[in-house]
C-alpha atoms as a PDB file:
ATOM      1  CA  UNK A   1       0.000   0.000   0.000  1.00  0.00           C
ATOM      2  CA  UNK A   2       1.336   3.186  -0.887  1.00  0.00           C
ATOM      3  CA  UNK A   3       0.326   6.426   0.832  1.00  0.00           C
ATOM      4  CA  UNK A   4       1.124  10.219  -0.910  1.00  0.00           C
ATOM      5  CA  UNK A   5       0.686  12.651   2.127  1.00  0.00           C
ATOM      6  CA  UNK A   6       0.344  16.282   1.552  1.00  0.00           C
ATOM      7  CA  UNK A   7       0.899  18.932   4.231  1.00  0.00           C
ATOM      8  CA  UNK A   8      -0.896  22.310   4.746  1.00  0.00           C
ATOM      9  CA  UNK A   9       2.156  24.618   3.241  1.00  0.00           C
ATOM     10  CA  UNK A  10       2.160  22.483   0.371  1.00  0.00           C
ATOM     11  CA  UNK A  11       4.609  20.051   0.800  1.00  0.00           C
ATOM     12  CA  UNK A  12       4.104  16.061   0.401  1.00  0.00           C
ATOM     13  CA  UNK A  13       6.265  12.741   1.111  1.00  0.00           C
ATOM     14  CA  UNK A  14       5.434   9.087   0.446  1.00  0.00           C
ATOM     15  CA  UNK A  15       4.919   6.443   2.969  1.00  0.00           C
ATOM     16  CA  UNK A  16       4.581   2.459   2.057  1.00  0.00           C
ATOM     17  CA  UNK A  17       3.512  -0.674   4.268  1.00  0.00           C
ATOM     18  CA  UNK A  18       2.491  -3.975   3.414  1.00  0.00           C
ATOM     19  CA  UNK A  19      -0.876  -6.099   3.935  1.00  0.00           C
ATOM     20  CA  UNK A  20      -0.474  -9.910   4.738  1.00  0.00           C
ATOM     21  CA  UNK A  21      -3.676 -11.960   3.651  1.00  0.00           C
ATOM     22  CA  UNK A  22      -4.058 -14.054   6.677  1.00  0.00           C
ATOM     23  CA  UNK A  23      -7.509 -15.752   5.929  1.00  0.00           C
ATOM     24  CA  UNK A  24      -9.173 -16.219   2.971  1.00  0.00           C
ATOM     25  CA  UNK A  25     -13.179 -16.735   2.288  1.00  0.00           C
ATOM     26  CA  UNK A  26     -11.662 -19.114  -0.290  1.00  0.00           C
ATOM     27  CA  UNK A  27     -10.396 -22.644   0.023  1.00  0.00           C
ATOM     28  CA  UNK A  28      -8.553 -24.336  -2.532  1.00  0.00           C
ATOM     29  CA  UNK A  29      -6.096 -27.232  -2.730  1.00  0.00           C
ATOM     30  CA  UNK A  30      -4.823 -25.232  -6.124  1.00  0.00           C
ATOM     31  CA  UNK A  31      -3.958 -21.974  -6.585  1.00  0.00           C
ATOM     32  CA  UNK A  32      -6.397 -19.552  -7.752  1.00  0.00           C
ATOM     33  CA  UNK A  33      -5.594 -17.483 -10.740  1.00  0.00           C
ATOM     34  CA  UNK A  34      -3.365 -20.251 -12.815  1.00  0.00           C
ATOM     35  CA  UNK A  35      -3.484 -23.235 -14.937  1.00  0.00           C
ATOM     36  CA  UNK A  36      -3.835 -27.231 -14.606  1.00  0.00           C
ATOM     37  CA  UNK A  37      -4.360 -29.989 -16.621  1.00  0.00           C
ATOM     38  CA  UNK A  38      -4.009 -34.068 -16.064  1.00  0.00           C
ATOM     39  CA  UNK A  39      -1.856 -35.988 -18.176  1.00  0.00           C
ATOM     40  CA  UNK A  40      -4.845 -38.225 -19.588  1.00  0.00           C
ATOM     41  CA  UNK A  41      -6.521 -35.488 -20.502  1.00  0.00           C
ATOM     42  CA  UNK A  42      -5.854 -32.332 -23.036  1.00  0.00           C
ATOM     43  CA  UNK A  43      -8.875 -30.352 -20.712  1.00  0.00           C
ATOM     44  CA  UNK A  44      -7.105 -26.930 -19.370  1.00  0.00           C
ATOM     45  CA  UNK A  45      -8.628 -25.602 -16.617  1.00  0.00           C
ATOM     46  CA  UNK A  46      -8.515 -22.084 -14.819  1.00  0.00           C
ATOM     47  CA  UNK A  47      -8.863 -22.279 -10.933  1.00  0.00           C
ATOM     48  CA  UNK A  48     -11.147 -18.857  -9.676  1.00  0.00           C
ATOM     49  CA  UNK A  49     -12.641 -18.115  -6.718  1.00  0.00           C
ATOM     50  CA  UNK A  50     -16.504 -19.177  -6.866  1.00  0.00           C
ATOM     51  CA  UNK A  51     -19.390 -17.318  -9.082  1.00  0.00           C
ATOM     52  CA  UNK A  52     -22.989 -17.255  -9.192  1.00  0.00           C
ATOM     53  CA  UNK A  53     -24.643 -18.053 -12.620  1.00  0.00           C
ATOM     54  CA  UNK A  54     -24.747 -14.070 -12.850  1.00  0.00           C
ATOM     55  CA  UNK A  55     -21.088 -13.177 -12.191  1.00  0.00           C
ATOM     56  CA  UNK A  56     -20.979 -12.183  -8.945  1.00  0.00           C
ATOM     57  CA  UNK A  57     -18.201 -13.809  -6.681  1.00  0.00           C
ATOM     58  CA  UNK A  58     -19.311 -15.824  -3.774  1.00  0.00           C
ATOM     59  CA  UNK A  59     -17.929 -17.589  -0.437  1.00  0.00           C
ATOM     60  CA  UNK A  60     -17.096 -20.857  -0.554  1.00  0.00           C
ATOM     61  CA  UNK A  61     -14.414 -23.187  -1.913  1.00  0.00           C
ATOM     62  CA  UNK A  62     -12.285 -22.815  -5.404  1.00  0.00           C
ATOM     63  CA  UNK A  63     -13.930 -23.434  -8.420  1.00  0.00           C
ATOM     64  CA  UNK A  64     -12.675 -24.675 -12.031  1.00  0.00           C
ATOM     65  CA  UNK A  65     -13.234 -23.552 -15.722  1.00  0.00           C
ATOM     66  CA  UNK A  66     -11.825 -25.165 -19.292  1.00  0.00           C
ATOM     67  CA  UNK A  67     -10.716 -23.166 -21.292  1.00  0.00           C
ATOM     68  CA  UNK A  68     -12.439 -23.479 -24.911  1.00  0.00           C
ATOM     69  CA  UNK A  69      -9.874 -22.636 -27.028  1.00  0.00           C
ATOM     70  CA  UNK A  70      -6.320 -21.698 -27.395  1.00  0.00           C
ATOM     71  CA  UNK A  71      -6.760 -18.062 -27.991  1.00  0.00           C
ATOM     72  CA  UNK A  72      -8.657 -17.445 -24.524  1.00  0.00           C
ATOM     73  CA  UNK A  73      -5.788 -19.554 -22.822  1.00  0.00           C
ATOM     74  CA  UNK A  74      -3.502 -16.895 -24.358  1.00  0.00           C
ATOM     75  CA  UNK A  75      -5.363 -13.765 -23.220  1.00  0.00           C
ATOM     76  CA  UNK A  76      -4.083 -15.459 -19.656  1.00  0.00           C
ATOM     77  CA  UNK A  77      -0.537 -16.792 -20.254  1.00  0.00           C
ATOM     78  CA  UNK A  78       2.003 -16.778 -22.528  1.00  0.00           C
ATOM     79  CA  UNK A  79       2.840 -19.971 -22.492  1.00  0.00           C
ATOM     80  CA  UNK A  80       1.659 -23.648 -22.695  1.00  0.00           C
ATOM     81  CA  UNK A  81       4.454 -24.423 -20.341  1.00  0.00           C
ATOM     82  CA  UNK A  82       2.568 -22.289 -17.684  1.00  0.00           C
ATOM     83  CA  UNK A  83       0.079 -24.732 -17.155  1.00  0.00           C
ATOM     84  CA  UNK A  84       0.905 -27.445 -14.126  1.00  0.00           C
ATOM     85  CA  UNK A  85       0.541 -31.338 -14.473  1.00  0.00           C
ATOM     86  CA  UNK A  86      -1.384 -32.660 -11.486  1.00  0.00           C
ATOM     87  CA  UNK A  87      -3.380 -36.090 -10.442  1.00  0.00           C
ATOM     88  CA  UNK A  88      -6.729 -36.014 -12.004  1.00  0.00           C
ATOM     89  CA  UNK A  89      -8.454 -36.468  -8.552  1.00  0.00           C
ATOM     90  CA  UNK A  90      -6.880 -33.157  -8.423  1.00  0.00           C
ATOM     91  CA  UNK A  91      -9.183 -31.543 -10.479  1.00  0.00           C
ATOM     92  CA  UNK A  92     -11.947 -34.030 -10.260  1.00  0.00           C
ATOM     93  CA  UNK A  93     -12.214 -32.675  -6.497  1.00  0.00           C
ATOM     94  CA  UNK A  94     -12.866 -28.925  -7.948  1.00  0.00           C
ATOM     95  CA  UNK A  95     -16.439 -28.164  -8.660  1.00  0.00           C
ATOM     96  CA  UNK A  96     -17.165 -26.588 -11.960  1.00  0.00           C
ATOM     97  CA  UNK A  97     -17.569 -22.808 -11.750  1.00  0.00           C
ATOM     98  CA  UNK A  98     -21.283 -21.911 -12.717  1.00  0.00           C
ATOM     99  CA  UNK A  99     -20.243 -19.570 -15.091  1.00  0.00           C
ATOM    100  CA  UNK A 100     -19.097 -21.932 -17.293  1.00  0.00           C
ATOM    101  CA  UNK A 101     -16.441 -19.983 -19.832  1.00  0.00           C
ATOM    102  CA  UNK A 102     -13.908 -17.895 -19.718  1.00  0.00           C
ATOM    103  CA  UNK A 103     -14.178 -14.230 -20.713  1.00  0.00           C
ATOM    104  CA  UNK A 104     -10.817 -12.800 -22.382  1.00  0.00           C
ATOM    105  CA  UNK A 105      -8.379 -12.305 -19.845  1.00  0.00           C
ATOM    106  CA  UNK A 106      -5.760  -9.152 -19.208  1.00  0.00           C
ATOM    107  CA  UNK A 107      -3.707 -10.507 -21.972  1.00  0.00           C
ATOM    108  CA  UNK A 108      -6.052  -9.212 -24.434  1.00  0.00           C
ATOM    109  CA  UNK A 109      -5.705  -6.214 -26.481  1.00  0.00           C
ATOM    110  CA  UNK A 110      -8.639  -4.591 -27.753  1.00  0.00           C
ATOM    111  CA  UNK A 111      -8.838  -2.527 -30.525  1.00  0.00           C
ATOM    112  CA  UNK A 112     -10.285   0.932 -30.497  1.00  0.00           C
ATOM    113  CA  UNK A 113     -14.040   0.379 -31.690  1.00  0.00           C
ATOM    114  CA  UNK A 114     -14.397  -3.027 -29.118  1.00  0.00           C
ATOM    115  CA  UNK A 115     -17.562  -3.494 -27.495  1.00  0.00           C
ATOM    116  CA  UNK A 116     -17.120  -4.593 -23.563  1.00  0.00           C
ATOM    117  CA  UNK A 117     -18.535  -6.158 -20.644  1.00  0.00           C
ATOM    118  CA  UNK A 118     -17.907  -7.990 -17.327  1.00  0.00           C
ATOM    119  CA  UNK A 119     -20.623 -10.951 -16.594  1.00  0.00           C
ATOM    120  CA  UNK A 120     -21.202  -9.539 -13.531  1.00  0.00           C
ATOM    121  CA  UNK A 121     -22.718  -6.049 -14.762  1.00  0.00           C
ATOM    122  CA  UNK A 122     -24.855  -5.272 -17.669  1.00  0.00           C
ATOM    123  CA  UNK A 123     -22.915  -1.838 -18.845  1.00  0.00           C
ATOM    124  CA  UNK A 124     -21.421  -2.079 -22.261  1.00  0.00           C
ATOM    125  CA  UNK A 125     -18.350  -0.077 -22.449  1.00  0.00           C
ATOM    126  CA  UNK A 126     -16.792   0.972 -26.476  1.00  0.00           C
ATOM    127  CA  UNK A 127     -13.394   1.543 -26.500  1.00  0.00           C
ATOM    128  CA  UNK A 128     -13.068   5.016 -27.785  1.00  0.00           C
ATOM    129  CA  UNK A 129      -9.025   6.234 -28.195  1.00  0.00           C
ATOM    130  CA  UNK A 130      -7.992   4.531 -24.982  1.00  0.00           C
ATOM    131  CA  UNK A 131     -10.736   4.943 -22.927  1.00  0.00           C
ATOM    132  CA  UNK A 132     -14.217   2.748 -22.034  1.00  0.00           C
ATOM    133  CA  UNK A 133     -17.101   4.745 -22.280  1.00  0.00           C
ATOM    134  CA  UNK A 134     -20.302   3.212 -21.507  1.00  0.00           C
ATOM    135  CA  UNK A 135     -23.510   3.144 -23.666  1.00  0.00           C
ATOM    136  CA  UNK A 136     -26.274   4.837 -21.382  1.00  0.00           C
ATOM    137  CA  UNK A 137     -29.186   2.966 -22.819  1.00  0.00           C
ATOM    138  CA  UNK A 138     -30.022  -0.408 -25.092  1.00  0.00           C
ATOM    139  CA  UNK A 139     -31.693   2.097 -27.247  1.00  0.00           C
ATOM    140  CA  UNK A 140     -28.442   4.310 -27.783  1.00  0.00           C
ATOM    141  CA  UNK A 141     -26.526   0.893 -28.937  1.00  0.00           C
ATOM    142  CA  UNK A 142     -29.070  -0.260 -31.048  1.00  0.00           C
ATOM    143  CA  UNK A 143     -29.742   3.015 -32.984  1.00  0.00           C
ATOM    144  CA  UNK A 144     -25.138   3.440 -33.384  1.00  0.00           C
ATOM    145  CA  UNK A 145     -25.714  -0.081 -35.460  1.00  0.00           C
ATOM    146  CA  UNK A 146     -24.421  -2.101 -32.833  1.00  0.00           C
ATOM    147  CA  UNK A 147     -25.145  -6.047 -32.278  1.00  0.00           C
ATOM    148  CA  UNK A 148     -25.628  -8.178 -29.048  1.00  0.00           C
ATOM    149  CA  UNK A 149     -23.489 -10.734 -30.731  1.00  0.00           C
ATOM    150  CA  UNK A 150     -20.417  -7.718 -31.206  1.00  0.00           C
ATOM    151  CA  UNK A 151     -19.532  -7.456 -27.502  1.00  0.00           C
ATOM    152  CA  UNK A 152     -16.731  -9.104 -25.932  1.00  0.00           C
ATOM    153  CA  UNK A 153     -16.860 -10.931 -22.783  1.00  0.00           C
ATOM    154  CA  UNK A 154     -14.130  -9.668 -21.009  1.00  0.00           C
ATOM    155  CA  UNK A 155     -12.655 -10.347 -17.325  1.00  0.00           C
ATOM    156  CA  UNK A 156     -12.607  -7.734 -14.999  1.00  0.00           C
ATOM    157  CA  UNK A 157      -9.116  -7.360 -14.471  1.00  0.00           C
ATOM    158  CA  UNK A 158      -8.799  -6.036 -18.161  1.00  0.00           C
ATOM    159  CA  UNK A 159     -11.249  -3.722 -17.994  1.00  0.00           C
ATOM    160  CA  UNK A 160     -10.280  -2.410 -15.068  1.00  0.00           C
ATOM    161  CA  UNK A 161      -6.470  -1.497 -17.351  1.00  0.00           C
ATOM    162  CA  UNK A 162      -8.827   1.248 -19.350  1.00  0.00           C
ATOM    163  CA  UNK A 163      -9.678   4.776 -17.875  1.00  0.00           C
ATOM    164  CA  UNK A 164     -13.105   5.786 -17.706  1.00  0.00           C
ATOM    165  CA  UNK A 165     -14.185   8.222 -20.541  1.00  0.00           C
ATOM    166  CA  UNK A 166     -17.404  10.388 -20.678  1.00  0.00           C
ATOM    167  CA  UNK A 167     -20.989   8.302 -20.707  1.00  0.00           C
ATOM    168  CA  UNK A 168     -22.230   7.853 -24.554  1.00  0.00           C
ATOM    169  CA  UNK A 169     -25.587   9.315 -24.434  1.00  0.00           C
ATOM    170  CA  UNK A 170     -26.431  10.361 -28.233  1.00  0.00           C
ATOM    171  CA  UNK A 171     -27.524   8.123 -30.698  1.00  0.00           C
ATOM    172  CA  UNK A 172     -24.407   9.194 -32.774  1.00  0.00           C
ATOM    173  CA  UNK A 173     -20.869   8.184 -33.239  1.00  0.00           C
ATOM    174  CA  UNK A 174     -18.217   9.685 -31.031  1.00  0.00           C
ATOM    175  CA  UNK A 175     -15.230  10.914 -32.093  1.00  0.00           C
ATOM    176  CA  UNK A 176     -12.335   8.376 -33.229  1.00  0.00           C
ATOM    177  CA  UNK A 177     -14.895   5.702 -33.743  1.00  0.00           C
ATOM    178  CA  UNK A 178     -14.872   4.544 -37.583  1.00  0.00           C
ATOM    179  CA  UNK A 179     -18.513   4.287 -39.492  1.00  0.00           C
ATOM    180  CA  UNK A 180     -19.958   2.976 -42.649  1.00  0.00           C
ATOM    181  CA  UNK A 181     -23.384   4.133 -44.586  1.00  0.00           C
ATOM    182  CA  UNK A 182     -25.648   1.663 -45.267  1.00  0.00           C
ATOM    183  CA  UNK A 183     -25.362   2.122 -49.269  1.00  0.00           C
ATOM    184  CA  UNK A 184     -21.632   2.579 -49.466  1.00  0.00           C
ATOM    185  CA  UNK A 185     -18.386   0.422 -49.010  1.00  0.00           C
ATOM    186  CA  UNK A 186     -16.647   3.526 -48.228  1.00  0.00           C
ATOM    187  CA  UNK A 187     -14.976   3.786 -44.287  1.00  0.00           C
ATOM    188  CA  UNK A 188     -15.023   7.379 -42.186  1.00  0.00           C
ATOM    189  CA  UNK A 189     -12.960   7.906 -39.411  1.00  0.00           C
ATOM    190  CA  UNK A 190     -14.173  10.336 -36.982  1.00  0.00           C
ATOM    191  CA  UNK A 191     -12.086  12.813 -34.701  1.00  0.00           C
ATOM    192  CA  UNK A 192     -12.404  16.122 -33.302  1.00  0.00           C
ATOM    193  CA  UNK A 193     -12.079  19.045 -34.937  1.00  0.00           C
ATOM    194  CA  UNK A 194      -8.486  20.790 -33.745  1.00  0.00           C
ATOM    195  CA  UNK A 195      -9.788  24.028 -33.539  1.00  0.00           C
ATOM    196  CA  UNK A 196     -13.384  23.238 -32.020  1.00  0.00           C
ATOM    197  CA  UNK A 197     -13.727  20.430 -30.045  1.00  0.00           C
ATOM    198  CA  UNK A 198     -17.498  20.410 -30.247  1.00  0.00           C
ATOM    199  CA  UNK A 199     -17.363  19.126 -34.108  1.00  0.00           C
ATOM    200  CA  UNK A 200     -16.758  16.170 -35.460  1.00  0.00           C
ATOM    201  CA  UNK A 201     -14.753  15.859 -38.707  1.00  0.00           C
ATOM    202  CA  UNK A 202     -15.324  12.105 -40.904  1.00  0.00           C
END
């Protein structure tokens, strides 16, 4: 934990401890957060800390996901040779987490123009130049020409890596978004004007 404290004339200095986890609301015989497979099986699977059906993290003890393809694994690790060998009652012994997938993990880079969400809240979050900006309403994303099926399951860890930017709340692009008329092949790319920032040049 670091600490910045600032004194009344102006001045500051830093100050750092350190917080031991003594007790978790978690048990696991594995370690949460990496990789294991058995060696009859080519099954990968993710140890987390528990989930309801909706997301939202519970008590109780360690739970397992499989990872459905490659390119999830590798939004995780950057290696096969992360993942550990252990007995199968190993895993057999780990319930399945409810959830059931695995959303892409911090690993993942998103391009500008993604569509965004964590399973355990409904906002949908564009990234716009850097920044995750959240759609205000289902009727704002449908009338930009967005699709259910374009957002990306993401975990929360990754979204967390983005700064918050400014609620979307017109049913227009914003700025440094790309867009495409129905009736042409032709791509615009949107940005602000330089010398008014309220208008937007395609």
């Amino acid at each position: 934990v670091y600490v910045r404290f600032r004194s009344k004339s102006g001045g500051s200095f830093d100050t750092s401890a350190t917080i031991d986890l003594v007790h978790s609301m978690t048990s696991c015989a594995l370690n949460l957060g990496r990789a294991y497979k058995s060696l009859d099986s080519s099954a990968v699977y993710y140890i987390t800390p528990p989930y309801t059906k909706d997301g939202q993290p519970t008590e109780g003890p360690c739970t397992k996901r499989a990872f459905k393809s490659s390119s999830i694994f590798f939004t995780y690790f950057a290696s096969w040779s992360d993942v550990q060998i252990v007995e199968k009652t190993d895993l057999a012994n780990i319930a399945d987490d409810a959830l059931g997938f695995m959303p892409r993990g911090p690993r993942y880079t998103p391009q500008n123009g993604t569509l965004m969400k964590i399973v355990s809240d409904p906002n949908v979050y564009l990234l716009v130049n850097g920044k995750k900006r959240v759609i205000a309403s289902e009727d704002i994303f449908k009338s930009l020409g967005f699709q259910w099926n374009q957002v990306e399951d993401v975990a929360p860890e990754l979204l967390d890596t983005f700064t918050l930017g400014s609620e979307i709340v017109e049913n227009r692009a914003p700025a440094y978004s790309v867009i495409q008329y129905p009736d042409s092949s032709r791509l615009y790319f949107l940005e602000k004007n330089p010398q008014d920032d309220s208008v937007i040049l395609k």
